[in-house]
Protein backbone atom coordinates (compact mmCIF):
# COMPACT_ATOMS: atom_id res chain seq x y z
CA UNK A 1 1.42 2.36 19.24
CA UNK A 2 2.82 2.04 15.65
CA UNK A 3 0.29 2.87 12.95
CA UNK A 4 -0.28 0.51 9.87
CA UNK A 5 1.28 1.48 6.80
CA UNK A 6 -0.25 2.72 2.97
CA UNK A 7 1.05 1.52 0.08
CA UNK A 8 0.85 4.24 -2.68
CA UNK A 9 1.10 2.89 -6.49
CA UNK A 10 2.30 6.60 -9.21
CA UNK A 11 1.68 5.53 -13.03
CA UNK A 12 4.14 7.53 -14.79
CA UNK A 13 3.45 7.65 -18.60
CA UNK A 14 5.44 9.51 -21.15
CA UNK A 15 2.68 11.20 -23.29
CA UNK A 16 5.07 12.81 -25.31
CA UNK A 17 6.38 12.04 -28.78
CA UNK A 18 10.09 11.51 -28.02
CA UNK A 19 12.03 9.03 -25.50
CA UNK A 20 13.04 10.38 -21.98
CA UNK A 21 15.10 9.79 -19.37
CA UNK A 22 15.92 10.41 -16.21
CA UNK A 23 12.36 11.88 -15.38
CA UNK A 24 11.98 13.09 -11.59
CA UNK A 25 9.04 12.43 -9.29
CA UNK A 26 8.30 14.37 -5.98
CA UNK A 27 5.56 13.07 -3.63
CA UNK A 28 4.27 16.05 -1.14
CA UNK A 29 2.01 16.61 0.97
CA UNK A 30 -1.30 18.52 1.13
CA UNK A 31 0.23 21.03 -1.58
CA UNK A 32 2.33 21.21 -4.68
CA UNK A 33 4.63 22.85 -2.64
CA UNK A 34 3.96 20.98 1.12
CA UNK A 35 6.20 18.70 2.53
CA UNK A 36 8.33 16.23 0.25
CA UNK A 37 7.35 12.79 1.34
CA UNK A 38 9.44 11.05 -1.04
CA UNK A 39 11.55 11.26 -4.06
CA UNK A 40 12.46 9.05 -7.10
CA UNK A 41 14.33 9.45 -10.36
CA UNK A 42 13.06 6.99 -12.96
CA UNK A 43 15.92 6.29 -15.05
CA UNK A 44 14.66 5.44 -18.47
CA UNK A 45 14.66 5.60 -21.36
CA UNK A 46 11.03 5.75 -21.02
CA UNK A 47 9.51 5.46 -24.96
CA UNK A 48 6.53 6.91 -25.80
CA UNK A 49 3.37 6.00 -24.79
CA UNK A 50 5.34 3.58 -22.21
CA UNK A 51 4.60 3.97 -18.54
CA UNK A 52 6.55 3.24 -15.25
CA UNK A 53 4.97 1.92 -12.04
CA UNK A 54 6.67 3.43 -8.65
CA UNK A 55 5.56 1.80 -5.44
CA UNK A 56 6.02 3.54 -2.24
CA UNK A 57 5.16 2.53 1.24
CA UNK A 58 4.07 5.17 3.35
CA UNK A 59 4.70 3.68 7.02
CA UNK A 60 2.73 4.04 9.92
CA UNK A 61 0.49 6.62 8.49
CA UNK A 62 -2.76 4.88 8.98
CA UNK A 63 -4.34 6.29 11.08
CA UNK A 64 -4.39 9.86 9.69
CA UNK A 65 -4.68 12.25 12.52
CA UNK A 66 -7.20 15.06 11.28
CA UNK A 67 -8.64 11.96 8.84
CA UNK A 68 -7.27 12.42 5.53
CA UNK A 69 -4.65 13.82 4.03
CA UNK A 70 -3.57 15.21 0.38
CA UNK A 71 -0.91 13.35 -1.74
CA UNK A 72 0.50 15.18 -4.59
CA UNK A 73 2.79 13.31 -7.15
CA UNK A 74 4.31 15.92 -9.18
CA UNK A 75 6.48 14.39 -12.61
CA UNK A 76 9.43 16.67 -13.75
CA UNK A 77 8.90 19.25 -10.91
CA UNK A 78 11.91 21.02 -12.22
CA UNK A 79 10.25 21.64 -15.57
CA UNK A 80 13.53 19.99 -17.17
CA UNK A 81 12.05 17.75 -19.47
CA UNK A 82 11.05 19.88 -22.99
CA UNK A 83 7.05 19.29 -23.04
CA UNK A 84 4.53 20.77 -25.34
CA UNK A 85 2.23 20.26 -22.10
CA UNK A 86 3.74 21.21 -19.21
CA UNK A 87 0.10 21.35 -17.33
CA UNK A 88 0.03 17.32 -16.83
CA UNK A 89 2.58 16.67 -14.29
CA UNK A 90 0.58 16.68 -11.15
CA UNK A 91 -1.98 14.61 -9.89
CA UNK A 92 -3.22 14.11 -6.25
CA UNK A 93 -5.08 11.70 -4.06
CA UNK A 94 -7.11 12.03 -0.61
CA UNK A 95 -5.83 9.42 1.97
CA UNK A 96 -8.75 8.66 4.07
CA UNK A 97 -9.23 6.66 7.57
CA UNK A 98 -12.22 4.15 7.45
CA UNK A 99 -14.58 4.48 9.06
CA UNK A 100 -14.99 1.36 11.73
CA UNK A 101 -16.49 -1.87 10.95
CA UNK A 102 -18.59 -2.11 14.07
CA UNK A 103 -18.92 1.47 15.35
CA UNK A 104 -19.90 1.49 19.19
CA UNK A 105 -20.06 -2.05 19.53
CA UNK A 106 -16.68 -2.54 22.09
CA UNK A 107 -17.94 -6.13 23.16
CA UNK A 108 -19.09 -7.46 19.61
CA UNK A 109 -22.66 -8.71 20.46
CA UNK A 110 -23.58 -7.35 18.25
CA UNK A 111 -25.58 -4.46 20.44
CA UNK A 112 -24.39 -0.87 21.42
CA UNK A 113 -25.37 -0.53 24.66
CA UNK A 114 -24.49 0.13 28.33
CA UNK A 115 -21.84 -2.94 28.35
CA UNK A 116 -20.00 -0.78 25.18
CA UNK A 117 -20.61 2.42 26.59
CA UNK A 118 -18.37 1.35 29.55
CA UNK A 119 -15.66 0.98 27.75
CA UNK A 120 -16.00 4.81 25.85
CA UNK A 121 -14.52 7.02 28.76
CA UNK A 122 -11.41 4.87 28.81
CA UNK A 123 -10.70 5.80 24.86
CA UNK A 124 -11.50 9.53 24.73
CA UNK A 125 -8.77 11.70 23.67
CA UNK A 126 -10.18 14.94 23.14
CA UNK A 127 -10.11 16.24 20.05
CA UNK A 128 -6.84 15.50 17.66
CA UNK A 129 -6.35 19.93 17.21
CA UNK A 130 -5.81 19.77 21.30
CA UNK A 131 -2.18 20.56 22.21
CA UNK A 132 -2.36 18.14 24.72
CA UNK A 133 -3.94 15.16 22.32
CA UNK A 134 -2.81 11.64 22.61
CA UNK A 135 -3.35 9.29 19.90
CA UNK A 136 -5.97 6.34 21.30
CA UNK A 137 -5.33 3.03 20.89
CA UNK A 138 -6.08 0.84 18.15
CA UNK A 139 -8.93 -0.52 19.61
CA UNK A 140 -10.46 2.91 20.69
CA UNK A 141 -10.45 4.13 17.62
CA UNK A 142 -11.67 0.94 15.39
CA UNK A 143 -14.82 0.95 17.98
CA UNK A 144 -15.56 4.90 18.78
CA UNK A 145 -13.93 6.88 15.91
CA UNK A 146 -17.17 7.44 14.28
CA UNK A 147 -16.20 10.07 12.09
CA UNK A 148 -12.80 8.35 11.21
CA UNK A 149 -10.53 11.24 12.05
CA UNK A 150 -8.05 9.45 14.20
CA UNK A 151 -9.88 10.66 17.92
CA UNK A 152 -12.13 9.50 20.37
CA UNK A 153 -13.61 12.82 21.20
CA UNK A 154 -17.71 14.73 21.74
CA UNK A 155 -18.15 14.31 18.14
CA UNK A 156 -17.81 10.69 18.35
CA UNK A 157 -19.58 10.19 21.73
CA UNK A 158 -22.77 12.30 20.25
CA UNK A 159 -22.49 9.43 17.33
CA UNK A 160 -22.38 6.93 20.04
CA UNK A 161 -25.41 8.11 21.67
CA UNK A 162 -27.55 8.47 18.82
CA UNK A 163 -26.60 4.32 18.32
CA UNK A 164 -26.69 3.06 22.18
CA UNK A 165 -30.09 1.12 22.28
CA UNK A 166 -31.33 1.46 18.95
CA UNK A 167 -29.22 -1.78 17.33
């Protein structure tokens, strides 16, 4: 099943006293130095104190197996724009799952309880690490991915039982 996607919004603002152009921005992942997710070139001039908005849609990402994930956008990676600051070119984000709306509640009653609990065996995956792990459906995972990490597995069934009866 194809994911939903995550629109990411980079501010790029030229802090420094002169005009510049053809400034470079690298989005990677988890590191400064992880995986390039996408590049852009923002042709310019870009005055100072003006900024530039990139949007970039990161598709089918959602959901985030593990539950989050690190996005770094770093400005003038090649250190080829002359800076008295060289230190302000990076700044990150933590992509996040939610967590879901109704957690246990497979039916919608607005009850977890043996009617919902049913349903649970059918949407365990095991944990997302396993080398064998297949990503649940939608539905499993907007209903038993208590901890929002993108698996139905004994972390989210202890979550389920602690809930089955008591709402």
């Amino acid at each position: 099943a194809a994911g939903a996607d995550r629109i990411l919004t980079i501010r790029v603002l030229n802090a420094s006293g002169l005009a510049t152009s053809n400034i470079g921005v690298m989005l990677r992942r988890d590191a400064t130095d992880g995986e390039v997710l996408a590049s852009f070139m923002i042709p310019g001039p870009l005055v100072p104190g003006a900024f530039y908005d990139l949007s970039w849609t990161w598709e089918n990402v959602i959901p985030i197996v593990g539950g989050s994930v690190d996005v770094f956008a770093i400005v003038d990676e090649g250190d080829l724009i002359d800076e008295f600051d060289e230190d302000n070119n990076v700044r990150s984000t933590t992509l996040t799952n939610a967590p879901p709306a109704n957690p246990g509640d497979w039916d919608g009653d607005g009850h977890v309880d043996l009617l919902d609990f049913a349903q649970f065996p059918g949407c365990l995956s095991g944990p997302w690490q396993a080398s064998d792990f297949v990503m649940p459906v939608e539905d499993c995972l907007d209903v038993f991915d208590f901890n929002a990490d993108a698996d139905v597995d004994l972390a989210d069934f202890a979550n389920f039982q602690r809930m089955c009866g008591g709402s």
